[in-house]
PDB file of N, CA and C in Angstrom:
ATOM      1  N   UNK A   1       4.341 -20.615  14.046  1.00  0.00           N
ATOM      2  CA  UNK A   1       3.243 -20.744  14.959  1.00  0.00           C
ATOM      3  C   UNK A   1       3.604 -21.800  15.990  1.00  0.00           C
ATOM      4  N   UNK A   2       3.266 -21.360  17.260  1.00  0.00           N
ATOM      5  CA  UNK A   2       3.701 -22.120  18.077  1.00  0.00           C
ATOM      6  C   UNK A   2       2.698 -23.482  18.613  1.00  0.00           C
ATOM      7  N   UNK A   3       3.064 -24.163  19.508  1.00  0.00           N
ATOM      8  CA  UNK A   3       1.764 -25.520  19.389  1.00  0.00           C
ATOM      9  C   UNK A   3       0.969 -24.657  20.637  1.00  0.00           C
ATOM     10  N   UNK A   4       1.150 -23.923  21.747  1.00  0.00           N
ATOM     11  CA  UNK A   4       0.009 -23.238  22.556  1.00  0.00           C
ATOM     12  C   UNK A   4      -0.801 -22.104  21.427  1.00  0.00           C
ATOM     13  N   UNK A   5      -0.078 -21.948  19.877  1.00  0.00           N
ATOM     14  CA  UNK A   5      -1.278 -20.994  19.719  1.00  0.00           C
ATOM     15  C   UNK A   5      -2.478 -21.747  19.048  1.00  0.00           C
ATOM     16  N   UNK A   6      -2.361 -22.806  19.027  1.00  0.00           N
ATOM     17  CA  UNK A   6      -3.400 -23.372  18.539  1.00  0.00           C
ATOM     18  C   UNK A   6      -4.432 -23.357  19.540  1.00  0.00           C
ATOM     19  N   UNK A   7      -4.429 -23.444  21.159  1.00  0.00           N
ATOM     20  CA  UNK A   7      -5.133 -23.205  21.600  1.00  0.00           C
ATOM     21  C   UNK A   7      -5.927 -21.832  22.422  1.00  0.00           C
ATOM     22  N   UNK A   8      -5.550 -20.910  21.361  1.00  0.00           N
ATOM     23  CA  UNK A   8      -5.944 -19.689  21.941  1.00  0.00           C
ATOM     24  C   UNK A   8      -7.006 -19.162  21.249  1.00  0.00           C
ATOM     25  N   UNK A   9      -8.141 -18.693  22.038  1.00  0.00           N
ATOM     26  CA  UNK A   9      -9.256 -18.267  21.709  1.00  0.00           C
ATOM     27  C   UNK A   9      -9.110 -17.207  21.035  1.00  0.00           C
ATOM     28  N   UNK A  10     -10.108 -16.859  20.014  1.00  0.00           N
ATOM     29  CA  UNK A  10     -10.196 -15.357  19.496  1.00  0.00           C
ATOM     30  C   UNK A  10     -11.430 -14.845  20.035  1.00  0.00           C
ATOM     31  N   UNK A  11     -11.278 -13.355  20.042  1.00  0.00           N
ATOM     32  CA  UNK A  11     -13.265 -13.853  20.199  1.00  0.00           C
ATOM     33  C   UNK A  11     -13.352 -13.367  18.814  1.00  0.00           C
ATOM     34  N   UNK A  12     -14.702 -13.416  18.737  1.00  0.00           N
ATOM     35  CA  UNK A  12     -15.668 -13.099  17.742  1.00  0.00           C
ATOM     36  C   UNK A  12     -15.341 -11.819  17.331  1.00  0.00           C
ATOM     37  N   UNK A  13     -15.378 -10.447  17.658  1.00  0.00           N
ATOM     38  CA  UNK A  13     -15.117  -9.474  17.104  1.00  0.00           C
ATOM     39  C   UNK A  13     -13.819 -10.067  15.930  1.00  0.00           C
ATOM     40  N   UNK A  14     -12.576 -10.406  16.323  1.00  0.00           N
ATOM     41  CA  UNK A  14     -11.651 -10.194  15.958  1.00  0.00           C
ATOM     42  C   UNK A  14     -11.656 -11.176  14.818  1.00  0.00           C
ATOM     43  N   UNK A  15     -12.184 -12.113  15.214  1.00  0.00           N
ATOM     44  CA  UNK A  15     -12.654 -13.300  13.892  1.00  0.00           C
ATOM     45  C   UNK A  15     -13.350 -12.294  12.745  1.00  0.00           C
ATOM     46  N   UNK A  16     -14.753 -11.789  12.763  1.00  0.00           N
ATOM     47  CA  UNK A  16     -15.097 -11.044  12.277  1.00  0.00           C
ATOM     48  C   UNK A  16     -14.464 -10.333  11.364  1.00  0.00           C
ATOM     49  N   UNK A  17     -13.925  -9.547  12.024  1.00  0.00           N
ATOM     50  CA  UNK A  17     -12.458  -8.205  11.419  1.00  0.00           C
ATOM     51  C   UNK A  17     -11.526  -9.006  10.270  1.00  0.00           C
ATOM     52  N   UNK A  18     -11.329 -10.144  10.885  1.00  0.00           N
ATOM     53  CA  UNK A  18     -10.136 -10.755  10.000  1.00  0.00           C
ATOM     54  C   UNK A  18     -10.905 -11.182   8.527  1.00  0.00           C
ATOM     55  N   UNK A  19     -12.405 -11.754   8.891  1.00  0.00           N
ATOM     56  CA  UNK A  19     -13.284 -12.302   7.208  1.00  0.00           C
ATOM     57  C   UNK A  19     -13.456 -10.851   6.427  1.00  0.00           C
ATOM     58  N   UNK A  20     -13.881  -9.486   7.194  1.00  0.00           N
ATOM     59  CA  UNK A  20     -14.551  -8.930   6.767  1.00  0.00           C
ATOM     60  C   UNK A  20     -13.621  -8.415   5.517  1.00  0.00           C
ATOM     61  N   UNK A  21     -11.933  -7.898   6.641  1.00  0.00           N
ATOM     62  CA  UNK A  21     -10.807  -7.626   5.789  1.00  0.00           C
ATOM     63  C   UNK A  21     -10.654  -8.267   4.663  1.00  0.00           C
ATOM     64  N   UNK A  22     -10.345  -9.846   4.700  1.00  0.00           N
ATOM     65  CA  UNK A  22     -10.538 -10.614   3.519  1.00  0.00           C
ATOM     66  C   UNK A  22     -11.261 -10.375   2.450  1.00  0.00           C
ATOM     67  N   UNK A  23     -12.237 -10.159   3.037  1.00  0.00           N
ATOM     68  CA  UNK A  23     -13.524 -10.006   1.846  1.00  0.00           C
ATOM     69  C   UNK A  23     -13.334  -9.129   1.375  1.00  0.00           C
ATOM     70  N   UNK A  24     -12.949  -7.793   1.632  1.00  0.00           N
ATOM     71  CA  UNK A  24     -12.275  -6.601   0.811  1.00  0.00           C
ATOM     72  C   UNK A  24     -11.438  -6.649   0.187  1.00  0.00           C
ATOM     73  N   UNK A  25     -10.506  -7.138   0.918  1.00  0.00           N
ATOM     74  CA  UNK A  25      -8.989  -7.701  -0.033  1.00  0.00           C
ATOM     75  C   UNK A  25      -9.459  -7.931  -1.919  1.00  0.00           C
ATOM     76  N   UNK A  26     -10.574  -9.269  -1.557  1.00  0.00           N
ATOM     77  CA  UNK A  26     -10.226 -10.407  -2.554  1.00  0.00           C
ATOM     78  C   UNK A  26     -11.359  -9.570  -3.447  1.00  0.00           C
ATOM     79  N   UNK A  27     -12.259  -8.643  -3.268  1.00  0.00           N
ATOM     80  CA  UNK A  27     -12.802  -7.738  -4.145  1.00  0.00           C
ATOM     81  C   UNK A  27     -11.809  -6.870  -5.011  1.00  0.00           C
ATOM     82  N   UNK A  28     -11.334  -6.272  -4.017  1.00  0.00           N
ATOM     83  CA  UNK A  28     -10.240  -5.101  -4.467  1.00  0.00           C
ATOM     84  C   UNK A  28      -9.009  -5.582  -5.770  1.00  0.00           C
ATOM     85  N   UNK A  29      -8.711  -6.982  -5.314  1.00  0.00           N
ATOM     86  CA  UNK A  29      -7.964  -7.696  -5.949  1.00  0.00           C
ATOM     87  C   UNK A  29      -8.192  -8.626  -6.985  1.00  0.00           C
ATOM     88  N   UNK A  30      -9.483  -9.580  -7.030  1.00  0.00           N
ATOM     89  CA  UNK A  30      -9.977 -10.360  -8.049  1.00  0.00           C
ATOM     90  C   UNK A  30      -9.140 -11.391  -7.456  1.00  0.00           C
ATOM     91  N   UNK A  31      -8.753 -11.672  -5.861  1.00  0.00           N
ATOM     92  CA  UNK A  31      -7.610 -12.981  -5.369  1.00  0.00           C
ATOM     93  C   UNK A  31      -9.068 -13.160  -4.315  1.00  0.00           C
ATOM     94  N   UNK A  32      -9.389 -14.725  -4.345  1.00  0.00           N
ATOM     95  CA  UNK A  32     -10.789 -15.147  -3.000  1.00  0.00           C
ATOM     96  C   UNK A  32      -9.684 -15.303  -2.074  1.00  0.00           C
ATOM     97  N   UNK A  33     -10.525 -15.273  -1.223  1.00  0.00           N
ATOM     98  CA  UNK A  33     -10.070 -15.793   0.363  1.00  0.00           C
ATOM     99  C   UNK A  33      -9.631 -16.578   0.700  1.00  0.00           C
ATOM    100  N   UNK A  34      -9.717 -17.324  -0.318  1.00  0.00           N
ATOM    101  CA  UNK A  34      -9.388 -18.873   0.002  1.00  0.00           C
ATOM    102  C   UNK A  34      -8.336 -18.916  -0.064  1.00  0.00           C
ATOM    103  N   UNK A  35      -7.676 -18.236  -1.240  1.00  0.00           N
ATOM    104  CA  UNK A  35      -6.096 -17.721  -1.804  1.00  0.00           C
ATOM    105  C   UNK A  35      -5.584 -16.902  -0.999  1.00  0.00           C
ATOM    106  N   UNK A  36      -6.414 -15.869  -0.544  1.00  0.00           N
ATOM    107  CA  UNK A  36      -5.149 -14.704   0.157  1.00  0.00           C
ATOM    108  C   UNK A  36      -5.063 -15.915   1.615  1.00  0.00           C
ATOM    109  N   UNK A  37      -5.964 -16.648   2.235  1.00  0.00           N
ATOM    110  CA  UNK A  37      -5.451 -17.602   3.425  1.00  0.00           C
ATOM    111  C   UNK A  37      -4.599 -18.612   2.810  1.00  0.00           C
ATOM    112  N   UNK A  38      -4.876 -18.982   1.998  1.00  0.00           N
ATOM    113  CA  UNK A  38      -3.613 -19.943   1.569  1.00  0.00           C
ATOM    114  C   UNK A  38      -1.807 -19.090   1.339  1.00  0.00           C
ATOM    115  N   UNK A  39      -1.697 -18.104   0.910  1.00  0.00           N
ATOM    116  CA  UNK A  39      -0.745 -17.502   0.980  1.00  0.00           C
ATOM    117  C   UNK A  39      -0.361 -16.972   2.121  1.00  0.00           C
ATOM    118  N   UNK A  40      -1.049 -16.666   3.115  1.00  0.00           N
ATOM    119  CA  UNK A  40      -1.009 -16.306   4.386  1.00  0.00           C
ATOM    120  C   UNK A  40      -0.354 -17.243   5.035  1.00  0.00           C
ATOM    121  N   UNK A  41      -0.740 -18.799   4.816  1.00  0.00           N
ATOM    122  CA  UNK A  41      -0.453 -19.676   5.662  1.00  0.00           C
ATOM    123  C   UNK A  41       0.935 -20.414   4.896  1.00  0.00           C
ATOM    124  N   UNK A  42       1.091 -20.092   3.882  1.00  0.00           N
ATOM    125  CA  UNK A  42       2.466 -20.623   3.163  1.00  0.00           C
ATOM    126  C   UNK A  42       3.543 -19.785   3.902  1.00  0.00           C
ATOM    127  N   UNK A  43       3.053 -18.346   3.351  1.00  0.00           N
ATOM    128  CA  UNK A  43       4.154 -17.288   4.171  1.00  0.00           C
ATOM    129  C   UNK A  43       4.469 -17.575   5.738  1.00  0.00           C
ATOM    130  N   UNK A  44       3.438 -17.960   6.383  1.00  0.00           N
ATOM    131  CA  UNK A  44       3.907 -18.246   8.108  1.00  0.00           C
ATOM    132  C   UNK A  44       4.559 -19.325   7.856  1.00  0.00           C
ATOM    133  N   UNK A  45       4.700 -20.772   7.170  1.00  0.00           N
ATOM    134  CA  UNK A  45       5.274 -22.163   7.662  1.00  0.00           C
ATOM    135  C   UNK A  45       6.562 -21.286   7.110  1.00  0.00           C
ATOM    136  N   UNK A  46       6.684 -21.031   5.847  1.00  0.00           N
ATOM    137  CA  UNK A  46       8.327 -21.011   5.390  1.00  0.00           C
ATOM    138  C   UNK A  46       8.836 -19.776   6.231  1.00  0.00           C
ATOM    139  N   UNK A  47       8.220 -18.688   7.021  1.00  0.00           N
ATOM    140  CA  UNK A  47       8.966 -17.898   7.376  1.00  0.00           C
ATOM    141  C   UNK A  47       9.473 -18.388   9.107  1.00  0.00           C
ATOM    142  N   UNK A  48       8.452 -19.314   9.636  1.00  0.00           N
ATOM    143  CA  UNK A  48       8.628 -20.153  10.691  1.00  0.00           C
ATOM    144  C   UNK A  48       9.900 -20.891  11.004  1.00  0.00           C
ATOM    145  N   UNK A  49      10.599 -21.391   9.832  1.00  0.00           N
ATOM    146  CA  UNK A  49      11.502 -22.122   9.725  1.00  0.00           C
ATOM    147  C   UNK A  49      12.797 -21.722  10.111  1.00  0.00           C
ATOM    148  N   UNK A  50      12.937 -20.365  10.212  1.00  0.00           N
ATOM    149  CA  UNK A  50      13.685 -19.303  10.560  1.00  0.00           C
ATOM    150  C   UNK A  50      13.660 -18.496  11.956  1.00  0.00           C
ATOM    151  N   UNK A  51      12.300 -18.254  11.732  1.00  0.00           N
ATOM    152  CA  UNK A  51      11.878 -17.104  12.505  1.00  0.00           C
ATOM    153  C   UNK A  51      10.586 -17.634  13.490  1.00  0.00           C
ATOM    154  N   UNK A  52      11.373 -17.142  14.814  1.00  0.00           N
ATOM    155  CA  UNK A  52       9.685 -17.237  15.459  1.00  0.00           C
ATOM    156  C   UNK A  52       8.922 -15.408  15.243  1.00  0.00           C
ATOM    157  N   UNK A  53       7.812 -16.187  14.642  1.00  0.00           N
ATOM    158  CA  UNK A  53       6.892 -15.329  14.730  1.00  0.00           C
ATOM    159  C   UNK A  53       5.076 -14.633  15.142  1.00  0.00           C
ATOM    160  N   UNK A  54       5.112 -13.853  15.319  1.00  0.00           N
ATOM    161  CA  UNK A  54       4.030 -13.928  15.797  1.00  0.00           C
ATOM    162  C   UNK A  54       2.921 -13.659  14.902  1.00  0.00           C
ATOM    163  N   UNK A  55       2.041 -14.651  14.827  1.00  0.00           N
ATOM    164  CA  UNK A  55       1.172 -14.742  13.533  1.00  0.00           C
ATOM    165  C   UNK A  55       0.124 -13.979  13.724  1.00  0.00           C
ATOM    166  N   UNK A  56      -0.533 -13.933  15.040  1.00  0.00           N
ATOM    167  CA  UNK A  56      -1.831 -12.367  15.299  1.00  0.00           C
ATOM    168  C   UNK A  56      -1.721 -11.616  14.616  1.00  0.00           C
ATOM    169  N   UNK A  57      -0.365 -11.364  14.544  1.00  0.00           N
ATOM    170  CA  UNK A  57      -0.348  -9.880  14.305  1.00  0.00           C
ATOM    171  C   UNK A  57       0.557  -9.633  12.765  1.00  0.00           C
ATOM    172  N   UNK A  58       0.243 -10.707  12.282  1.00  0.00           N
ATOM    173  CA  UNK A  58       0.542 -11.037  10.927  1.00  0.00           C
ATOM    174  C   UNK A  58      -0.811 -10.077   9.915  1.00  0.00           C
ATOM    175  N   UNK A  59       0.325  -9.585   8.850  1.00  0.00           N
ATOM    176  CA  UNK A  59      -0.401  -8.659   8.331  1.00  0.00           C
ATOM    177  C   UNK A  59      -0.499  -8.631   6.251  1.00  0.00           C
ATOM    178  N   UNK A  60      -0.956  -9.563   5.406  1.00  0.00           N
ATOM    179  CA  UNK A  60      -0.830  -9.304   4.317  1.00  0.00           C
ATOM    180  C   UNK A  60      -1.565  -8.590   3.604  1.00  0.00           C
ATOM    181  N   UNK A  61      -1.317  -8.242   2.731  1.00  0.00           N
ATOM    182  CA  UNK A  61      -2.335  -7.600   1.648  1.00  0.00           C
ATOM    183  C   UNK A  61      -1.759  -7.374  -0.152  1.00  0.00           C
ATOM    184  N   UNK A  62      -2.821  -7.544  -0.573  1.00  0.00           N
ATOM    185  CA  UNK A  62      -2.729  -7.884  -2.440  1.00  0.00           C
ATOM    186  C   UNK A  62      -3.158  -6.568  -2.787  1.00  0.00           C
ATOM    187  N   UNK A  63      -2.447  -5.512  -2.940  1.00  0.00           N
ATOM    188  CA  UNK A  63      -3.143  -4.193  -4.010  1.00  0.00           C
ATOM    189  C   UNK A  63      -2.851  -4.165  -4.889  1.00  0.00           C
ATOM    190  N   UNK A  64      -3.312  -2.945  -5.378  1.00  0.00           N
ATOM    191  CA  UNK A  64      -3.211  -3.002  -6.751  1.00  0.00           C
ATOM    192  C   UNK A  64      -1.983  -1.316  -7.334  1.00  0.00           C
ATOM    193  N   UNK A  65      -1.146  -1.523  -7.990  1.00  0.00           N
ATOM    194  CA  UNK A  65      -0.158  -0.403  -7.780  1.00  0.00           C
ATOM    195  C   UNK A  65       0.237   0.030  -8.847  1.00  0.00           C
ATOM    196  N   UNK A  66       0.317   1.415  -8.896  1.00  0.00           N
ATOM    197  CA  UNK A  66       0.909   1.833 -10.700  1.00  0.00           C
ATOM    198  C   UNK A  66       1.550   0.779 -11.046  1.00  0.00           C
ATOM    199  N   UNK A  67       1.930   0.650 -12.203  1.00  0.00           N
ATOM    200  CA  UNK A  67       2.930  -0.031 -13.015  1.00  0.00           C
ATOM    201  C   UNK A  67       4.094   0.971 -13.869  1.00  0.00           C
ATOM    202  N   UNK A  68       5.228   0.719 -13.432  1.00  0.00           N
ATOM    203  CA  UNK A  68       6.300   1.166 -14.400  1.00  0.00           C
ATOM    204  C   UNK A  68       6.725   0.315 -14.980  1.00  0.00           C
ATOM    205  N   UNK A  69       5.975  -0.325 -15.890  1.00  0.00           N
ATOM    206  CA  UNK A  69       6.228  -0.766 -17.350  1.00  0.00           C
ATOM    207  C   UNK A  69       6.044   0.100 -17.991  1.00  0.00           C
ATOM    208  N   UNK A  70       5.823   0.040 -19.780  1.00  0.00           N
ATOM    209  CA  UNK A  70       6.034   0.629 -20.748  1.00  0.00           C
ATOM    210  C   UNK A  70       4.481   0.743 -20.867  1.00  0.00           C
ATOM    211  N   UNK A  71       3.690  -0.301 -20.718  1.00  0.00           N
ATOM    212  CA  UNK A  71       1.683  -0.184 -20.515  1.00  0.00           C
ATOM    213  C   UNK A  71       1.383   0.577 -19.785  1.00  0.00           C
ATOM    214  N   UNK A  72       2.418   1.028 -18.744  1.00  0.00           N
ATOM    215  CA  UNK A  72       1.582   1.255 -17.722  1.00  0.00           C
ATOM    216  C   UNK A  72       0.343   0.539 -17.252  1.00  0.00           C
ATOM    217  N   UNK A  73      -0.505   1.166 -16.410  1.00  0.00           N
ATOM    218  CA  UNK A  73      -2.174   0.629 -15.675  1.00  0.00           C
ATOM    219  C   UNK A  73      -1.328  -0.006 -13.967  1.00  0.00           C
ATOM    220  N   UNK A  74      -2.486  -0.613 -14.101  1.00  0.00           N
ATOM    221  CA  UNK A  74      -2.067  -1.399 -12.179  1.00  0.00           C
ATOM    222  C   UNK A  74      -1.554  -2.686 -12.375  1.00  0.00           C
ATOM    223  N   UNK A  75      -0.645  -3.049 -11.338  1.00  0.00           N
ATOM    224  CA  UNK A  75      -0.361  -4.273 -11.237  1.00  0.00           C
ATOM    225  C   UNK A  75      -0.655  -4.776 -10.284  1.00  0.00           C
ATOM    226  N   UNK A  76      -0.699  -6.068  -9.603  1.00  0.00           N
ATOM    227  CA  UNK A  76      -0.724  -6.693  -7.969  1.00  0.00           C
ATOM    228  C   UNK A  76       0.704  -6.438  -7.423  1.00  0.00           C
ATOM    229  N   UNK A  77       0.726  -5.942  -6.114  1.00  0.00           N
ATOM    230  CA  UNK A  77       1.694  -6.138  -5.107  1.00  0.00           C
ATOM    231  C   UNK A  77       1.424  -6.864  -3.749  1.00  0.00           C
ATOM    232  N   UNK A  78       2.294  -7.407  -3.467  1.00  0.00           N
ATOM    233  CA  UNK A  78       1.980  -8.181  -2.290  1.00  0.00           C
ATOM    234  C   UNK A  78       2.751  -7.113  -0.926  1.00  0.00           C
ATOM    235  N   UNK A  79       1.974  -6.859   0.070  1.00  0.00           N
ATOM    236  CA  UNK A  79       3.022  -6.156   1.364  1.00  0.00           C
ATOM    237  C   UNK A  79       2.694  -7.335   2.274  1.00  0.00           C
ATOM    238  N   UNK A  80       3.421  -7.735   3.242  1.00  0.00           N
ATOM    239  CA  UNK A  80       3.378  -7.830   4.597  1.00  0.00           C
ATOM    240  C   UNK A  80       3.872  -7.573   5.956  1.00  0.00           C
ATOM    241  N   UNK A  81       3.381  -7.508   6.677  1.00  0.00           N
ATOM    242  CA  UNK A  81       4.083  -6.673   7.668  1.00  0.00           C
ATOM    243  C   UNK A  81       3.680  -8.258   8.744  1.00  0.00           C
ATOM    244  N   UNK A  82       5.139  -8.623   9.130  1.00  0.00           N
ATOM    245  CA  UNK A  82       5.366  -9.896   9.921  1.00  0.00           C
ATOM    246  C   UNK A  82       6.391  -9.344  11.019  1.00  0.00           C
ATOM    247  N   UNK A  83       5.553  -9.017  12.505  1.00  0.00           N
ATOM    248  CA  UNK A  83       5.828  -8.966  13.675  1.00  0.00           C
ATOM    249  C   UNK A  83       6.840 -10.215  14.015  1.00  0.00           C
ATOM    250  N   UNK A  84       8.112  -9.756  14.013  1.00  0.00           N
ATOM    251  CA  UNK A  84       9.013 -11.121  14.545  1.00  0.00           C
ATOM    252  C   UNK A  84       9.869 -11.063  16.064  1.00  0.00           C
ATOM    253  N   UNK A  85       9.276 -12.869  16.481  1.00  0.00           N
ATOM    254  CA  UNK A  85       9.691 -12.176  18.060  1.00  0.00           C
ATOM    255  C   UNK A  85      11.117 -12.386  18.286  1.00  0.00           C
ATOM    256  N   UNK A  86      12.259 -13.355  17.219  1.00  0.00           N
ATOM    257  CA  UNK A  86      13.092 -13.922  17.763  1.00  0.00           C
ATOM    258  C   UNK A  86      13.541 -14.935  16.428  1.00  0.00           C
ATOM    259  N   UNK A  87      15.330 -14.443  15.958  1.00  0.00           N
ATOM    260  CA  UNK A  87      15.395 -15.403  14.821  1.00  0.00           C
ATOM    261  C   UNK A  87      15.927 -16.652  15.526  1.00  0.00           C
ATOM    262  N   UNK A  88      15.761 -17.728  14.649  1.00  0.00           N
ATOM    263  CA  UNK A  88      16.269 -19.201  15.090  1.00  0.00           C
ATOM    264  C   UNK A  88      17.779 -19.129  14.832  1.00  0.00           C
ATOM    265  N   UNK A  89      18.398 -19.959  15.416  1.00  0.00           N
ATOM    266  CA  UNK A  89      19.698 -19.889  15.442  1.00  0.00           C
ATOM    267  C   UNK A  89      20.602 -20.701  14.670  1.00  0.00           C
TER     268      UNK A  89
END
């Protein structure tokens, strides 16, 4: 994250969109919000360190996915999809 994105407005719709998503997430998953933003924001510093990236358009999510174990049932998977503009050198 860069130091001008700290000053960039969202509006409201998009604020919105981003809690509402959350809030589905952390149902779907039994992970609060508080957690899927805390992992959100771990994943941007350490992937930062490397990579410039663009965090808008930063994308995680916690489902839930067969299991090929021997139990079988669901497990958690983590995806993200991280828009990158440019690796560090």
């Amino acid at each position: 994250m860069s130091f001008i994105d700290f000053f960039k407005r969202k509006n409201s719709g998009d604020v919105a969109k981003g809690r509402i998503k959350l809030a589905i997430q952390s149902d779907r998953t039994g992970c609060s919000p508080e957690i899927m933003e805390k992992i959100k924001n771990d994943i941007i510093d350490v992937i930062s360190k490397y990579m410039e990236i663009d965090s808008d358009g930063l994308d995680i999510q916690i489902t839930q996915t067969e299991s090929e174990a021997e139990s079988g049932g669901k497990s958690p998977a983590l995806y993200a999809s991280i828009p990158i503009k440019k690796v560090k050198g």
